[in-house]
C-alpha atoms as a PDB file:
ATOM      1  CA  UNK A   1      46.526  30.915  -1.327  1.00  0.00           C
ATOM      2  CA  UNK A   2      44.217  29.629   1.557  1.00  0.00           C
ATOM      3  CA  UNK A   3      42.204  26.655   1.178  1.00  0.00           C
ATOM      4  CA  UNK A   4      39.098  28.905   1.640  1.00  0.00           C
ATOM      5  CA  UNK A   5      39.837  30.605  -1.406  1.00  0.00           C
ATOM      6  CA  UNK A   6      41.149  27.709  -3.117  1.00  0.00           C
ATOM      7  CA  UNK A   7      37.602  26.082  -3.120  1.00  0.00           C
ATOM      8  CA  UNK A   8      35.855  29.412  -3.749  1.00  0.00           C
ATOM      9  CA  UNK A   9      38.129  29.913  -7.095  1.00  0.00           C
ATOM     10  CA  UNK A  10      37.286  26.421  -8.252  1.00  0.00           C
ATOM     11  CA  UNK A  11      33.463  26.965  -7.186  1.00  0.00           C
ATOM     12  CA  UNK A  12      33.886  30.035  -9.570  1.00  0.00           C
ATOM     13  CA  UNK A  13      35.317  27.921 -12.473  1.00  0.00           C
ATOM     14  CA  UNK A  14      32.558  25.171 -12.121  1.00  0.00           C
ATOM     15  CA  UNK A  15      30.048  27.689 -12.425  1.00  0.00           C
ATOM     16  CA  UNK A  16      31.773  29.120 -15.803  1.00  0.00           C
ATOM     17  CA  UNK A  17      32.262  25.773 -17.047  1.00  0.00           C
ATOM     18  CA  UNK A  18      28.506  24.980 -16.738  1.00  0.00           C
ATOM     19  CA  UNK A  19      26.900  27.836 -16.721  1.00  0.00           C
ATOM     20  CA  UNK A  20      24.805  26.885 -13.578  1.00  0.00           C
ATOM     21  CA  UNK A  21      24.833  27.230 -10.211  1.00  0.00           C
ATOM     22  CA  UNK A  22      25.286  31.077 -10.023  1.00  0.00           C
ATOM     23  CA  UNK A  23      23.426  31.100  -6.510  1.00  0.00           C
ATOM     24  CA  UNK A  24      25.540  28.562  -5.262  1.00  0.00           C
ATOM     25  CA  UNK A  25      28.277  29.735  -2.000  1.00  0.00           C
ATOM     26  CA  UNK A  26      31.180  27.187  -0.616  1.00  0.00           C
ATOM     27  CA  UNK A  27      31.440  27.223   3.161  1.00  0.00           C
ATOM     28  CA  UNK A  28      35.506  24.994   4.530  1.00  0.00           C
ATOM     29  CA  UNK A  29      34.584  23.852   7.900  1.00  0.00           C
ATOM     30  CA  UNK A  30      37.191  21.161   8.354  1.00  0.00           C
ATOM     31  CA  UNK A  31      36.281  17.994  10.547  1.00  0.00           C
ATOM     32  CA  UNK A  32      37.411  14.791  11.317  1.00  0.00           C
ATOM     33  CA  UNK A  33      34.416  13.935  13.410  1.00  0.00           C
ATOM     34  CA  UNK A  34      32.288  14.713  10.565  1.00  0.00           C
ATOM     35  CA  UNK A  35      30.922  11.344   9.143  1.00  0.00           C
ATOM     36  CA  UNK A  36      30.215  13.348   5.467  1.00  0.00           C
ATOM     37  CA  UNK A  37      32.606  14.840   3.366  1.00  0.00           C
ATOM     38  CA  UNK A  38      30.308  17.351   2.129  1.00  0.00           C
ATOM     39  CA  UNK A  39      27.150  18.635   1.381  1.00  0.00           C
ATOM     40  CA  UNK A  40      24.670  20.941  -0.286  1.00  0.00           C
ATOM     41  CA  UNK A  41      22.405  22.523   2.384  1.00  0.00           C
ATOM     42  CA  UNK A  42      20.328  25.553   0.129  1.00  0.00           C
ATOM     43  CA  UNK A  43      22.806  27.098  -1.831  1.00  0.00           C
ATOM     44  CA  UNK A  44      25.773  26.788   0.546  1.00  0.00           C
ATOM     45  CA  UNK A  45      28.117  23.638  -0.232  1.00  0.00           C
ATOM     46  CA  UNK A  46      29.562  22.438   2.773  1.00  0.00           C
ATOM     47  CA  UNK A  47      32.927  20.941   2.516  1.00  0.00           C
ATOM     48  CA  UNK A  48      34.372  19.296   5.681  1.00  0.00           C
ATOM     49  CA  UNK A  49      37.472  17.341   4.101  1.00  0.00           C
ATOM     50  CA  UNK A  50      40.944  18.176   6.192  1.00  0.00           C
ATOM     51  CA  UNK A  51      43.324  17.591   3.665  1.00  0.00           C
ATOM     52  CA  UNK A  52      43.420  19.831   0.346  1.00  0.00           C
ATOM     53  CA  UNK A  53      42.960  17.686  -2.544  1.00  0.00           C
ATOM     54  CA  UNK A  54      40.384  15.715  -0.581  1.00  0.00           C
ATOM     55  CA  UNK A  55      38.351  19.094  -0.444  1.00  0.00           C
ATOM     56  CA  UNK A  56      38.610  20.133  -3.566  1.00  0.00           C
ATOM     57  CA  UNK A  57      37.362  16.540  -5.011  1.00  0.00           C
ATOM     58  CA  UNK A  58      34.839  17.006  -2.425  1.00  0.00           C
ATOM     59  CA  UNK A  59      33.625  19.942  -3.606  1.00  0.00           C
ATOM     60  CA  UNK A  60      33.264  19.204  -6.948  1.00  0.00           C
ATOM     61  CA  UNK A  61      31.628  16.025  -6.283  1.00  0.00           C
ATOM     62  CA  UNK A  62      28.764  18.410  -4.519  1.00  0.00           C
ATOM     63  CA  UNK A  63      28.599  20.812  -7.413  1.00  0.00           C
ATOM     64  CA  UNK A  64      27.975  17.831  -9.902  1.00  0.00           C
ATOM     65  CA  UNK A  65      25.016  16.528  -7.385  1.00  0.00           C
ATOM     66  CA  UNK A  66      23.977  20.128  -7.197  1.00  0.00           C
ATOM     67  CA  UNK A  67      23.299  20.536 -10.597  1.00  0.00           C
ATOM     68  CA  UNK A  68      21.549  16.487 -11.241  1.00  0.00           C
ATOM     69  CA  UNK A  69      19.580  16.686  -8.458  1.00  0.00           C
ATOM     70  CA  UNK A  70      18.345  20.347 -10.207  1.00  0.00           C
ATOM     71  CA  UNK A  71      17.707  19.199 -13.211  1.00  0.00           C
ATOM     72  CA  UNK A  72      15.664  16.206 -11.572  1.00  0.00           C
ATOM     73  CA  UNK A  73      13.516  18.414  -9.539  1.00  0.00           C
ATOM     74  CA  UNK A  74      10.371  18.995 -12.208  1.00  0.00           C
ATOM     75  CA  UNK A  75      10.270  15.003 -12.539  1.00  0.00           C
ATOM     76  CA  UNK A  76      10.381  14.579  -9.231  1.00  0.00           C
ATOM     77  CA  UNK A  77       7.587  16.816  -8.408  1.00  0.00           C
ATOM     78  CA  UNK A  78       5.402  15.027 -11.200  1.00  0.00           C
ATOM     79  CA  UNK A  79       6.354  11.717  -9.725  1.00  0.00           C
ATOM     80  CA  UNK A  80       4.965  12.821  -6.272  1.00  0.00           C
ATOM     81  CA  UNK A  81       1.841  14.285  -7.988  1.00  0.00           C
ATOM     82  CA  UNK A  82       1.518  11.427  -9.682  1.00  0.00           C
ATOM     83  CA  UNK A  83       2.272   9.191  -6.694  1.00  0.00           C
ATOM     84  CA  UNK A  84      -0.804  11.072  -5.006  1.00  0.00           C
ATOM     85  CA  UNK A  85      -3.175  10.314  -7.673  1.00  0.00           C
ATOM     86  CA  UNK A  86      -2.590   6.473  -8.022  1.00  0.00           C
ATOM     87  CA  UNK A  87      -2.665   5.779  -3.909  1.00  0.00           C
ATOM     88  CA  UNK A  88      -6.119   7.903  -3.740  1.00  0.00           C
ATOM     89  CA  UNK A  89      -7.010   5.988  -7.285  1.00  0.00           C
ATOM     90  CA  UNK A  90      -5.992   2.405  -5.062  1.00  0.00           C
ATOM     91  CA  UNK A  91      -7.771   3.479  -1.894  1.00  0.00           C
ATOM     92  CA  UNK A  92     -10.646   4.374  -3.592  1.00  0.00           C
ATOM     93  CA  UNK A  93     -10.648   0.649  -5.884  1.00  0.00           C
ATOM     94  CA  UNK A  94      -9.843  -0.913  -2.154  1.00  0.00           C
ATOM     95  CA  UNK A  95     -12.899   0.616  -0.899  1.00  0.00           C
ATOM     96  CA  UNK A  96     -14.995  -0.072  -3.764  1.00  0.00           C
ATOM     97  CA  UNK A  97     -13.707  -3.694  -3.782  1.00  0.00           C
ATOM     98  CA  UNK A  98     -14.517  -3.962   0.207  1.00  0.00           C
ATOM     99  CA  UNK A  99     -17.966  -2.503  -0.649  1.00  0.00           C
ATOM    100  CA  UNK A 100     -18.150  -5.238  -3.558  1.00  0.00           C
ATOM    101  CA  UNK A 101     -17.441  -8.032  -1.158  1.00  0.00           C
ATOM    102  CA  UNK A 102     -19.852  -7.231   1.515  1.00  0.00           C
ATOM    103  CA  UNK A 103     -22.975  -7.557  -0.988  1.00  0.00           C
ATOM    104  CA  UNK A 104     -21.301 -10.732  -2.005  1.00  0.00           C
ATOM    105  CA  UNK A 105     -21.135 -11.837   1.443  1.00  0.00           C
ATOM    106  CA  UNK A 106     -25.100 -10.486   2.635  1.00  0.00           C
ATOM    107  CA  UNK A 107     -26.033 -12.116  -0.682  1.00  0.00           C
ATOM    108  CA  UNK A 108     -24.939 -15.542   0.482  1.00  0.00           C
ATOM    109  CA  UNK A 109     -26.299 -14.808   4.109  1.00  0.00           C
ATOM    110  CA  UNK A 110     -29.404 -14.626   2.320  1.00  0.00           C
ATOM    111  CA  UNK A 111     -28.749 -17.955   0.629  1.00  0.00           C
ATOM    112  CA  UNK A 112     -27.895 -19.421   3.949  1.00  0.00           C
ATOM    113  CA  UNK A 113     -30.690 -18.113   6.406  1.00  0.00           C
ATOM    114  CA  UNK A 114     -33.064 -19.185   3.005  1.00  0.00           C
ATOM    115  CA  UNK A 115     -31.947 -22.765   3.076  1.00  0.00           C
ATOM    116  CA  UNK A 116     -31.061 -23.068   6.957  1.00  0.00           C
ATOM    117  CA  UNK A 117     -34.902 -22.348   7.636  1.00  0.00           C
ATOM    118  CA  UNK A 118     -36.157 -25.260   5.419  1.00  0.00           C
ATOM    119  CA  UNK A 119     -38.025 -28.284   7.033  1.00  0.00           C
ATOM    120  CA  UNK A 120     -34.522 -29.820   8.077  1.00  0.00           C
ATOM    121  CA  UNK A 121     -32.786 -26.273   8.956  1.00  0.00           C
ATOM    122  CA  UNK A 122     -28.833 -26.336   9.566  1.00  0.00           C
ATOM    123  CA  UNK A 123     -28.571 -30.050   9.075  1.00  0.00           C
ATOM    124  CA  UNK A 124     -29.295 -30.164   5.250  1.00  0.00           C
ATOM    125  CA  UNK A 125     -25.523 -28.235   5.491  1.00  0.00           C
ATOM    126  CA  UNK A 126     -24.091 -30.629   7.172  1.00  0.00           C
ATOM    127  CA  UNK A 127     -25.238 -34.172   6.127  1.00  0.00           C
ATOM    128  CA  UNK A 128     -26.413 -34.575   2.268  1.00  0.00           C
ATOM    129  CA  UNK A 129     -29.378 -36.686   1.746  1.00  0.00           C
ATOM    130  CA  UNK A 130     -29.005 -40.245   0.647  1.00  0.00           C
ATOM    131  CA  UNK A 131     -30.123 -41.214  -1.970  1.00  0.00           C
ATOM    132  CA  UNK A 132     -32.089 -44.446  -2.862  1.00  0.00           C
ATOM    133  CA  UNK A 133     -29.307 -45.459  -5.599  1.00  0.00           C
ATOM    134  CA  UNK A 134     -26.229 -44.806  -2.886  1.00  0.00           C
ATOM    135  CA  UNK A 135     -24.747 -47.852  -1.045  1.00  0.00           C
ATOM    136  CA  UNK A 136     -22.740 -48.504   0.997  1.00  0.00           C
ATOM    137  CA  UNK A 137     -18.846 -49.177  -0.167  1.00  0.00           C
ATOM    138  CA  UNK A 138     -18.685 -51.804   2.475  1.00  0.00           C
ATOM    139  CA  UNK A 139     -21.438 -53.780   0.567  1.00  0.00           C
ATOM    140  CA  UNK A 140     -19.772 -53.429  -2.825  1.00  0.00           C
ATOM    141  CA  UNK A 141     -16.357 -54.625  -1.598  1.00  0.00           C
ATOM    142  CA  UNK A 142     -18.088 -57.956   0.119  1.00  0.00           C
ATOM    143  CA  UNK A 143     -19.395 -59.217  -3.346  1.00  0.00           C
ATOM    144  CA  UNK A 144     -23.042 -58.241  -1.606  1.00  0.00           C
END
């Protein structure tokens, strides 16, 4: 028996033993420069293993990530919807939270241009008024 059909009878076993993967075909295109050993493109497993027991691991290996990565399909499209909901849900707090911040900051502009245009503008930022009950460290460490 060819290797060709080989893999094509045990492809038809798999698909008895599980039930599943009725649609799927198995395609032998032998390579050594190939860096896979096989793959599922569609419904076409590719198997490019050389030597015959290699092949046939090979393509049961892609029949068994056939049928998980089918039966993972519905969750993945409800992660992805999901996924789309919370990034527009987290640009849209961002936004809010930007928006948020700027009244902070004009708020405290306000504040700022209020006090800055006092009798002693800018400086009351700078340098706090003494007061008459402040002295001078200098003093206190002398014994004066």
């Amino acid at each position: 028996m060819s290797q060709r059909s080989l893999l094509s009878e045990e492809l038809d076993n798999l698909k008895d033993i599980t039930q599943s993967g009725r649609d799927l075909e198995v395609v032998w295109s032998p390579s050594e420069l190939q860096e896979l050993s096989g793959e599922v493109k569609g419904n076409t497993i590719y198997v490019y293993e050389t030597e015959p027991a290699q092949a046939l691991d090979t393509l049961r290996h892609e029949f068994l990530d056939y049928l998980v990565s089918e039966a993972v399909k519905p969750y993945q499209k409800v992660t992805a919807l999901y996924s789309a909901m919370i990034n527009t849900l987290i640009e849209r707090l961002v936004d809010e939270a930007y928006s948020e911040k700027e009244k902070v900051i004009d708020s405290l502009m306000k504040i700022l241009k209020t006090h800055a245009s006092d009798t002693r503008g800018a400086a009351a930022w700078r340098e706090p008024k003494a007061r008459a009950d402040d002295e001078p460290e200098e003093l206190e460490e002398n014994g004066q």
